[in-house]
N, C-alpha and C. Protein backbone atom coordinates (compact mmCIF):
# COMPACT_ATOMS: atom_id res chain seq x y z
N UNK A 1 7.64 -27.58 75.74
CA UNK A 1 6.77 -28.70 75.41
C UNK A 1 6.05 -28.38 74.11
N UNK A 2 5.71 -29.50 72.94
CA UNK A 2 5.64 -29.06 71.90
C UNK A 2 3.90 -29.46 72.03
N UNK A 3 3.31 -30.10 72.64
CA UNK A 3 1.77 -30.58 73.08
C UNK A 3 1.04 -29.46 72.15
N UNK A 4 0.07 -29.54 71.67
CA UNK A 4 -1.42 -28.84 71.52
C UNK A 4 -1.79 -28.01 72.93
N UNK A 5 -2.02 -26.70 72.96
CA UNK A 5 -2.31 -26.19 74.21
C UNK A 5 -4.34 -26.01 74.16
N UNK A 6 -4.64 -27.06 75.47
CA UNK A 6 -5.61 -27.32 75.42
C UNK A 6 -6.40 -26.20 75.83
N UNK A 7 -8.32 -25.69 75.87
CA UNK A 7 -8.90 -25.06 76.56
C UNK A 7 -8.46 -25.62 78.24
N UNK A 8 -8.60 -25.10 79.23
CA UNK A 8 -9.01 -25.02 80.35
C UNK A 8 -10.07 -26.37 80.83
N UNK A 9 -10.84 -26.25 80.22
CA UNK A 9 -12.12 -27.24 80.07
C UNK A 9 -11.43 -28.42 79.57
N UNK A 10 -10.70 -28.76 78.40
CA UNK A 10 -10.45 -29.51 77.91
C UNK A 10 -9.59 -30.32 78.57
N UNK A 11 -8.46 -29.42 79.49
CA UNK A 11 -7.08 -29.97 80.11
C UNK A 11 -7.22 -30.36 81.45
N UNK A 12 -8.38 -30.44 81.56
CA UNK A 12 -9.32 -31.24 83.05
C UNK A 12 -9.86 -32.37 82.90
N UNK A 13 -10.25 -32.42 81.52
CA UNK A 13 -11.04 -33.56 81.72
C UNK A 13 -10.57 -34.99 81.70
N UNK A 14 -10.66 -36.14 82.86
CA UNK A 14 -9.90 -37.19 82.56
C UNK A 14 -9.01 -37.62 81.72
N UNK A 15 -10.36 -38.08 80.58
CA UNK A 15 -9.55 -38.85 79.67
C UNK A 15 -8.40 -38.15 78.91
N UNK A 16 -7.83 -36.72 79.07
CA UNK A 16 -6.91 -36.09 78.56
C UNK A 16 -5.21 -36.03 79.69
N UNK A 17 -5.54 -37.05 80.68
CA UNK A 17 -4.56 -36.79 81.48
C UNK A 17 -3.41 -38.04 81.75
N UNK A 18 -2.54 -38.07 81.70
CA UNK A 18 -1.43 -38.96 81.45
C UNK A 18 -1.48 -39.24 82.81
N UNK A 19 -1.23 -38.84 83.60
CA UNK A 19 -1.35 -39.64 85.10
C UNK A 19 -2.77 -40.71 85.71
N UNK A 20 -4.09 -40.27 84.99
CA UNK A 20 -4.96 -41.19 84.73
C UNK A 20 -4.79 -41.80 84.24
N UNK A 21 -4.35 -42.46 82.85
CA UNK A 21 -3.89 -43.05 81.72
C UNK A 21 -2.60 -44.15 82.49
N UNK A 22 -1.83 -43.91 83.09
CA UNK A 22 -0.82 -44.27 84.03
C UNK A 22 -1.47 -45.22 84.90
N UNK A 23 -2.34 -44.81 86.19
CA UNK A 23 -2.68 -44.71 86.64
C UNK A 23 -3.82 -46.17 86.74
N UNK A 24 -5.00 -45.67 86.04
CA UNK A 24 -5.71 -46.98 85.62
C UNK A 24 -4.69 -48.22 84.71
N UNK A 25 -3.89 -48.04 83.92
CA UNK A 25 -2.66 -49.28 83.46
C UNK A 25 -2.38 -50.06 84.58
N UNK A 26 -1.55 -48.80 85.77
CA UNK A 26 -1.21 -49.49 87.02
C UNK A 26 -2.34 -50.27 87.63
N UNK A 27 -3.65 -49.79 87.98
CA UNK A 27 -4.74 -50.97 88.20
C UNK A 27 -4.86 -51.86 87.89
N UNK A 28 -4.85 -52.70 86.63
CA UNK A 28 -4.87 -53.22 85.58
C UNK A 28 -4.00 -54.16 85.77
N UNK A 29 -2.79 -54.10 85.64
CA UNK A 29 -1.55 -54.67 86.10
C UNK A 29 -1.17 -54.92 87.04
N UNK A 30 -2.02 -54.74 88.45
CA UNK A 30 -1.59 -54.89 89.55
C UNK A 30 -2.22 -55.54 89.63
N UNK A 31 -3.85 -56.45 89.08
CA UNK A 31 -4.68 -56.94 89.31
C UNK A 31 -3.99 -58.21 88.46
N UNK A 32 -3.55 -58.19 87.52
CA UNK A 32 -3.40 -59.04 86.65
C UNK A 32 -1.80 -59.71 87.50
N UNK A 33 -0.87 -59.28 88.53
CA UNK A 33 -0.45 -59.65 89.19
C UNK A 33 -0.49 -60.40 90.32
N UNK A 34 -1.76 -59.86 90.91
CA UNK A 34 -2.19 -60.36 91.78
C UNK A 34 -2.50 -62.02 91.71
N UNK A 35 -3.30 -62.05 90.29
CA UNK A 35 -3.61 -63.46 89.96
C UNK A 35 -1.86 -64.35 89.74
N UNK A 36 -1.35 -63.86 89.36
CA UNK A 36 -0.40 -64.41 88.68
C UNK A 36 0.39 -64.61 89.93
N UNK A 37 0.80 -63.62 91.16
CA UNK A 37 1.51 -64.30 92.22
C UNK A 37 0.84 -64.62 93.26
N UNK A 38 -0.96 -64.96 92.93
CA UNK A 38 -1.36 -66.24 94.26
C UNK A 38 -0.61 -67.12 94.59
N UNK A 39 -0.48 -68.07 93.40
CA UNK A 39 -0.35 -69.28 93.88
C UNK A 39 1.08 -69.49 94.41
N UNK A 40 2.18 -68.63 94.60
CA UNK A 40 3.34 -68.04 94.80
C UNK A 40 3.47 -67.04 96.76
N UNK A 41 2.25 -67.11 96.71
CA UNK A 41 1.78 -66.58 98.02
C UNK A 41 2.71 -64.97 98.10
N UNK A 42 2.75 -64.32 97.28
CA UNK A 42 3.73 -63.26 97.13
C UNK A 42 2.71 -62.11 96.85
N UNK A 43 2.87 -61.06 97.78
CA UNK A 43 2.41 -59.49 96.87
C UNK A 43 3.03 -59.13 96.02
N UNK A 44 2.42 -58.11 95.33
CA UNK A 44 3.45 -57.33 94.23
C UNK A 44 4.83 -56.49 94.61
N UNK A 45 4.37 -55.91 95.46
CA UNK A 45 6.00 -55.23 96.50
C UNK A 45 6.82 -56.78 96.68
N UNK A 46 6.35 -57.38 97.10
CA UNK A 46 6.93 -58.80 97.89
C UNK A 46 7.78 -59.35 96.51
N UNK A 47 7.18 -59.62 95.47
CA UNK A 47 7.69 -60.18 94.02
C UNK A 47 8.44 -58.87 93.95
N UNK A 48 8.84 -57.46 93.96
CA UNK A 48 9.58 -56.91 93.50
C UNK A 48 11.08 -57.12 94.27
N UNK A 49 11.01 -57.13 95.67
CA UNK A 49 11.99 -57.32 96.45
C UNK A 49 12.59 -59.03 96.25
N UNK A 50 11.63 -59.72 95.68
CA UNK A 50 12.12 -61.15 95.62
C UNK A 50 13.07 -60.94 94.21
N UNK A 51 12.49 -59.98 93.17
CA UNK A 51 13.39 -59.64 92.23
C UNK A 51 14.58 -59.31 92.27
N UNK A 52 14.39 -58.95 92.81
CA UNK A 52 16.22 -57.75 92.98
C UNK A 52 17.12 -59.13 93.90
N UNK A 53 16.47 -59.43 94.99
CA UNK A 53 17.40 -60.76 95.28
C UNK A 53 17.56 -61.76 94.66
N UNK A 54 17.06 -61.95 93.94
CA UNK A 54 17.52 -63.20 92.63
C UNK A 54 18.39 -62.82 91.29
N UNK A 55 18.07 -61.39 91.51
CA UNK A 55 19.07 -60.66 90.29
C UNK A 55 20.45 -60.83 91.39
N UNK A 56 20.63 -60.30 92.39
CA UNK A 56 21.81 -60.61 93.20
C UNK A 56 21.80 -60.25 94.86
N UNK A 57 22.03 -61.88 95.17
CA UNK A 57 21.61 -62.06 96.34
C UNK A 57 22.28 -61.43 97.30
N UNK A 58 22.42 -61.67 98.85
CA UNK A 58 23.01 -60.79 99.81
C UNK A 58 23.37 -58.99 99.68
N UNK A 59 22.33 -58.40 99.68
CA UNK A 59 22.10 -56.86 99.41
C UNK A 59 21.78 -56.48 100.76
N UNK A 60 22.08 -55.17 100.91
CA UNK A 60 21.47 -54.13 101.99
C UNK A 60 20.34 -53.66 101.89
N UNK A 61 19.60 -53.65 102.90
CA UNK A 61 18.63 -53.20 102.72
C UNK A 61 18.10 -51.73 101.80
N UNK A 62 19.31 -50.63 101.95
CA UNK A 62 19.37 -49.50 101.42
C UNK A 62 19.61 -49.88 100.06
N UNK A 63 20.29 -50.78 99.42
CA UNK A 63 20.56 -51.29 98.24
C UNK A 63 18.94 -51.64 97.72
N UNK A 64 18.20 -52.22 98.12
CA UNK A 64 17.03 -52.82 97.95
C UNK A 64 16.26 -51.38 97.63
N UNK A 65 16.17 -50.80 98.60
CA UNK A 65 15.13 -49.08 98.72
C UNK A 65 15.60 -49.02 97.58
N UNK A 66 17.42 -48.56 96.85
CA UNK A 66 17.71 -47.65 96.04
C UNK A 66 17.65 -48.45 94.71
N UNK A 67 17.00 -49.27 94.86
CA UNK A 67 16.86 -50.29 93.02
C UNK A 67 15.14 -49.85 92.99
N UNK A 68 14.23 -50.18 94.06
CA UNK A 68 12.60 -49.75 94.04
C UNK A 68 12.16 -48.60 94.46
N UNK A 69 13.00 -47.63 94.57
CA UNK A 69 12.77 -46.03 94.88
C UNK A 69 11.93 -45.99 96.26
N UNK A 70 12.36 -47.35 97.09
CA UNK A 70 10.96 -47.25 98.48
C UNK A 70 11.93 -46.67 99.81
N UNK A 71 11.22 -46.01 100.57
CA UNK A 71 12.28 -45.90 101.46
C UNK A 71 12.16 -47.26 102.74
N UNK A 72 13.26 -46.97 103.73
CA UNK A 72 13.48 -48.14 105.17
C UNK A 72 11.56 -48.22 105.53
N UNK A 73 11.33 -47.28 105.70
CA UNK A 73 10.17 -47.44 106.37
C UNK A 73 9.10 -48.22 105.47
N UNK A 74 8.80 -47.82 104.68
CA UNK A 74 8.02 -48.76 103.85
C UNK A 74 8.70 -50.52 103.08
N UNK A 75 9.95 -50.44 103.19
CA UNK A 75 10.42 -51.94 102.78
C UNK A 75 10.59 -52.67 104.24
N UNK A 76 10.96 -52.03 104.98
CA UNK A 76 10.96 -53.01 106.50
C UNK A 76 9.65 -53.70 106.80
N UNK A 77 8.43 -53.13 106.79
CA UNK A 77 7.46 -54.14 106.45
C UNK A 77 7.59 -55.54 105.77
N UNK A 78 7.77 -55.08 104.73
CA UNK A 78 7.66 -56.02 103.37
C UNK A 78 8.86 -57.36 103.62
N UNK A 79 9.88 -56.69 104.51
CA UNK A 79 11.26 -57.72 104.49
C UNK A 79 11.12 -58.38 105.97
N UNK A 80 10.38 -57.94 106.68
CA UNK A 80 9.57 -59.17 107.85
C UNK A 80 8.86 -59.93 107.44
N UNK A 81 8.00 -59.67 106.53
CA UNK A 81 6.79 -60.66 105.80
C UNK A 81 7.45 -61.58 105.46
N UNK A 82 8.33 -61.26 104.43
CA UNK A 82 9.16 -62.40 103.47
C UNK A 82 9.87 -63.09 104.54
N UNK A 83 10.93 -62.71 105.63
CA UNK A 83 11.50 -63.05 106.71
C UNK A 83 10.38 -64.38 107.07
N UNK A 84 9.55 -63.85 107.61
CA UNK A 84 8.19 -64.67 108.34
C UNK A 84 8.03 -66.14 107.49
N UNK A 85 7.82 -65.54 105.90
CA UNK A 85 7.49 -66.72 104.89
C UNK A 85 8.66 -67.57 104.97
N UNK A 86 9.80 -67.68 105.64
CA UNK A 86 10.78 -68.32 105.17
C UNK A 86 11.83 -67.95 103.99
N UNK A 87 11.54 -66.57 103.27
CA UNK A 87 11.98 -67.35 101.68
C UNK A 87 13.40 -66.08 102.17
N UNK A 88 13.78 -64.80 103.20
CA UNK A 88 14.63 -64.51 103.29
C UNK A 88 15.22 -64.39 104.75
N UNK A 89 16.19 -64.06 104.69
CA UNK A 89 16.45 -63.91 106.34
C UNK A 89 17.37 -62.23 106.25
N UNK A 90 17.39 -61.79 107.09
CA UNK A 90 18.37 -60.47 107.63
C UNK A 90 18.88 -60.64 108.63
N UNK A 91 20.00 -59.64 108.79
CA UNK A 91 20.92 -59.75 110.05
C UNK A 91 22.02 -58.83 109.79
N UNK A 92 22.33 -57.65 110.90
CA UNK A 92 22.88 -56.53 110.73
C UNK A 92 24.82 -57.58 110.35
N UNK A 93 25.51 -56.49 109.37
CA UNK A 93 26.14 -56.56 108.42
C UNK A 93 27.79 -56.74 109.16
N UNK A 94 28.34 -57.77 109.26
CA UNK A 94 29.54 -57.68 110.10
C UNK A 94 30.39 -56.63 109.84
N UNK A 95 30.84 -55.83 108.15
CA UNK A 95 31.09 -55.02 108.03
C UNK A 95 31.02 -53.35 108.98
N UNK A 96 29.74 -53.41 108.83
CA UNK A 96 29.15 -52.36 109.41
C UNK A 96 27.51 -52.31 109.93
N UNK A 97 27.46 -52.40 111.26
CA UNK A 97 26.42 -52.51 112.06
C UNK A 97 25.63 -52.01 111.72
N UNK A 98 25.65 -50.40 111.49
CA UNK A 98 23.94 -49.44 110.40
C UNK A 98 23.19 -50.25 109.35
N UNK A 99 24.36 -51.18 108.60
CA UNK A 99 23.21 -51.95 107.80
C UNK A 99 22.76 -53.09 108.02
N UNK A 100 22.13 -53.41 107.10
CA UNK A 100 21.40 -54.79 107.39
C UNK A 100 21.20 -55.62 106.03
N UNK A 101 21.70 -56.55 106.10
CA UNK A 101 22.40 -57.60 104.85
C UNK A 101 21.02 -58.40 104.56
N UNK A 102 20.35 -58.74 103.62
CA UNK A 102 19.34 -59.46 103.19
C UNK A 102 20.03 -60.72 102.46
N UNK A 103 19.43 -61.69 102.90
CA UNK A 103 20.04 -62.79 101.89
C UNK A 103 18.75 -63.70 101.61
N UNK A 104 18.51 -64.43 100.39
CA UNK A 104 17.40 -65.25 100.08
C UNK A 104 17.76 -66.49 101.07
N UNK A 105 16.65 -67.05 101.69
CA UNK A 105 16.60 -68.65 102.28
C UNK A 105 17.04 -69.75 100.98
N UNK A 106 16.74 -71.25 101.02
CA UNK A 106 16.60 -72.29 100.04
C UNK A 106 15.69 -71.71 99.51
N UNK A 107 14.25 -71.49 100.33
CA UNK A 107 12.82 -71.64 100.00
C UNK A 107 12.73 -70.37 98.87
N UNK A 108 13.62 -69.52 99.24
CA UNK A 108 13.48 -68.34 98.74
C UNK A 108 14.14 -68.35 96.58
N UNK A 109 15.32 -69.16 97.09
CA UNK A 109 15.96 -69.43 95.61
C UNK A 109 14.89 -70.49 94.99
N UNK A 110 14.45 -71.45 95.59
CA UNK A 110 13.85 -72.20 94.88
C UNK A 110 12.14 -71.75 94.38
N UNK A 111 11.63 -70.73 95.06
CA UNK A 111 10.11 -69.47 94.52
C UNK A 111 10.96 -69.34 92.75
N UNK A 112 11.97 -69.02 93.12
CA UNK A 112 12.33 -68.20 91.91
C UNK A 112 11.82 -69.06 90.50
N UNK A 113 12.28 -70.20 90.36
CA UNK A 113 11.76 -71.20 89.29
C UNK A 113 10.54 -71.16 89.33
N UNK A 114 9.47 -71.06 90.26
CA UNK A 114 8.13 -71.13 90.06
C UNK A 114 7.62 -70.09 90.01
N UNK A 115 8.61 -68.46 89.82
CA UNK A 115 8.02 -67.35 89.20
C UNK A 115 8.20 -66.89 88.15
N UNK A 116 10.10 -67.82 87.25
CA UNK A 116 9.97 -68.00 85.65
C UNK A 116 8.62 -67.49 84.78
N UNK A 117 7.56 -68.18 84.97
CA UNK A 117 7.25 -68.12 83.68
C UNK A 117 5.89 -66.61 84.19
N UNK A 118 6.61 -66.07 84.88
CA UNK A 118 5.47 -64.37 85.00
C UNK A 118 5.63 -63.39 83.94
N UNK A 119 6.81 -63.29 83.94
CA UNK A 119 6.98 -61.88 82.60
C UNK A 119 6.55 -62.69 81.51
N UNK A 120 6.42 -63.87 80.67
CA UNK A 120 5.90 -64.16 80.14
C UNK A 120 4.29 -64.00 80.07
N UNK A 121 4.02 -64.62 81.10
CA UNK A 121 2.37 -64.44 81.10
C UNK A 121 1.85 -63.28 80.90
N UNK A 122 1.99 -61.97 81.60
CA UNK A 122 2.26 -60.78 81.37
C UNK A 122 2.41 -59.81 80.03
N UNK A 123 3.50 -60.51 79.05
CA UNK A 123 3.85 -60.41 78.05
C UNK A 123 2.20 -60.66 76.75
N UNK A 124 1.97 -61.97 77.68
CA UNK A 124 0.62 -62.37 76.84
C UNK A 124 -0.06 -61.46 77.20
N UNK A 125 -0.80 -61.33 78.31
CA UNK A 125 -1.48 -60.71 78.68
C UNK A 125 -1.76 -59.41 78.02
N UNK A 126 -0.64 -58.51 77.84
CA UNK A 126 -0.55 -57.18 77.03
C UNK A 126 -0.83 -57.39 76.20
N UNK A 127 -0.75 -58.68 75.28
CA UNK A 127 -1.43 -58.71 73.51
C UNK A 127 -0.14 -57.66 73.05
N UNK A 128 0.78 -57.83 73.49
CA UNK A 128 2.12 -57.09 72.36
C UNK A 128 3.25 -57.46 71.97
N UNK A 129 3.67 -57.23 70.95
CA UNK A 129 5.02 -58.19 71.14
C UNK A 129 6.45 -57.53 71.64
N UNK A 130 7.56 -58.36 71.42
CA UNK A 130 8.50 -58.04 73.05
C UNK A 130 8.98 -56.42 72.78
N UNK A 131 9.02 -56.22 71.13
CA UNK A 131 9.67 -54.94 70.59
C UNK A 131 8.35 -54.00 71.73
N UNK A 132 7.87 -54.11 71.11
CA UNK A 132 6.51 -52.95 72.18
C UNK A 132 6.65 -52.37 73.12
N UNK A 133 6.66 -53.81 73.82
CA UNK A 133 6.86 -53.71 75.29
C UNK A 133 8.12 -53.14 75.68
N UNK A 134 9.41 -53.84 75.06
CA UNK A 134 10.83 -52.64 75.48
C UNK A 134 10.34 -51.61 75.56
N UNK A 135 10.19 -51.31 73.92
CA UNK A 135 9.92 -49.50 73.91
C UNK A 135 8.86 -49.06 75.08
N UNK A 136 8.10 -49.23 75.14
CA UNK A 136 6.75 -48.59 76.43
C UNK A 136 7.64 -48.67 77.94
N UNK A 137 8.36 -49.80 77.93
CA UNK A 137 9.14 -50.14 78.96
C UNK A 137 10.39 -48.57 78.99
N UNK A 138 11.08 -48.65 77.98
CA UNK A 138 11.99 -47.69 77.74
C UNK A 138 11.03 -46.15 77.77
N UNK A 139 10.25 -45.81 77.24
CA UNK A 139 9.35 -44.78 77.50
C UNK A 139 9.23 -44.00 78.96
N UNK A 140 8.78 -45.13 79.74
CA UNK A 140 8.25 -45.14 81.24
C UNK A 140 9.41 -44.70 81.96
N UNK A 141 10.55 -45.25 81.61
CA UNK A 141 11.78 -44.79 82.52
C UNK A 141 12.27 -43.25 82.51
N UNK A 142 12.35 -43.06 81.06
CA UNK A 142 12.59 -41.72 80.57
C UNK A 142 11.63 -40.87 81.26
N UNK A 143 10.09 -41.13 81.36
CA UNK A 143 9.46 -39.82 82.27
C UNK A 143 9.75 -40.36 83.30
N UNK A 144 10.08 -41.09 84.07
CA UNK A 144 10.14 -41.32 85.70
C UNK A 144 11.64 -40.19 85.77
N UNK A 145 12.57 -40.71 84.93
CA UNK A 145 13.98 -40.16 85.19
C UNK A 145 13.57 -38.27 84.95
N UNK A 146 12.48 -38.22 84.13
CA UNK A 146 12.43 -36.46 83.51
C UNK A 146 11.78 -35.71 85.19
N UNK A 147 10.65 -36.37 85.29
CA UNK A 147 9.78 -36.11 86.39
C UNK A 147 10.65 -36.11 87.66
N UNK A 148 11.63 -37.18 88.37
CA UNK A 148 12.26 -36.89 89.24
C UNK A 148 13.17 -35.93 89.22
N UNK A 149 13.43 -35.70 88.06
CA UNK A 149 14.46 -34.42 88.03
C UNK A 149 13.36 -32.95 88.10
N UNK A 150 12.46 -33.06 88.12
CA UNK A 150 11.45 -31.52 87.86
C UNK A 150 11.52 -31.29 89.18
């Protein structure tokens, strides 16, 4: 690592720490989500899983975990909720019984048009333009991909 090697004192203190820095962004953005998928009646987990099924519908549930890094236990929640709302349904996989096939409802394809215009808003929101945002976007992946490998 080519970094400045800080005092002791120095390499403690908050504002010098990238996972704070991370961290409060993620606050920030989760709040600024929140507003943005009220009226959508959607959490932020909930809008991520609605993502991936509109990118391409009828997935496994394990397909779903392995696009949002979540495991069964924490998305099985999230895929009753949506179940509940109407907008998907499940039902173990004629293929093979271990899985379990997700498919969007009507209600569920038709959210999608009335969540269009989010990455936009978002986009505003950051005050950056789209070059920026790739790159920061492209940034973020590279330490997620460095860090899971440590």
């Amino acid at each position: 690592m080519n970094a400045k090697k800080n005092s002791p004192a120095e390499a403690l203190m908050l504002d010098n720490q990238l996972c704070f820095a991370l961290y409060s962004a993620n606050l920030a953005l989760n709040k600024l989500y929140r507003r943005l998928l009220a009226p959508l009646n959607l959490t932020y987990p909930q809008y991520l899983v609605m993502l991936v099924l509109w990118e391409k519908d009828d997935v496994t549930v394990s397909d779903i975990g392995e696009r949002l890094f979540l495991d069964s236990a924490t998305l099985t929640p999230l895929l009753k909720r949506l179940e509940s709302a109407g907008l998907i349904t499940r039902q173990r996989s004629r293929q093979d019984e271990r899985q379990v096939a997700v498919t969007l409802s009507d209600a569920g394809r038709q959210l999608q048009q009335q969540a269009a215009d989010i990455p936009h808003a978002v986009g505003c929101a950051a005050k950056c333009d789209s070059g920026t945002l790739l790159a920061l976007k492209q940034q973020l992946e590279f330490l997620r991909q460095q860090l899971q490998r440590a």
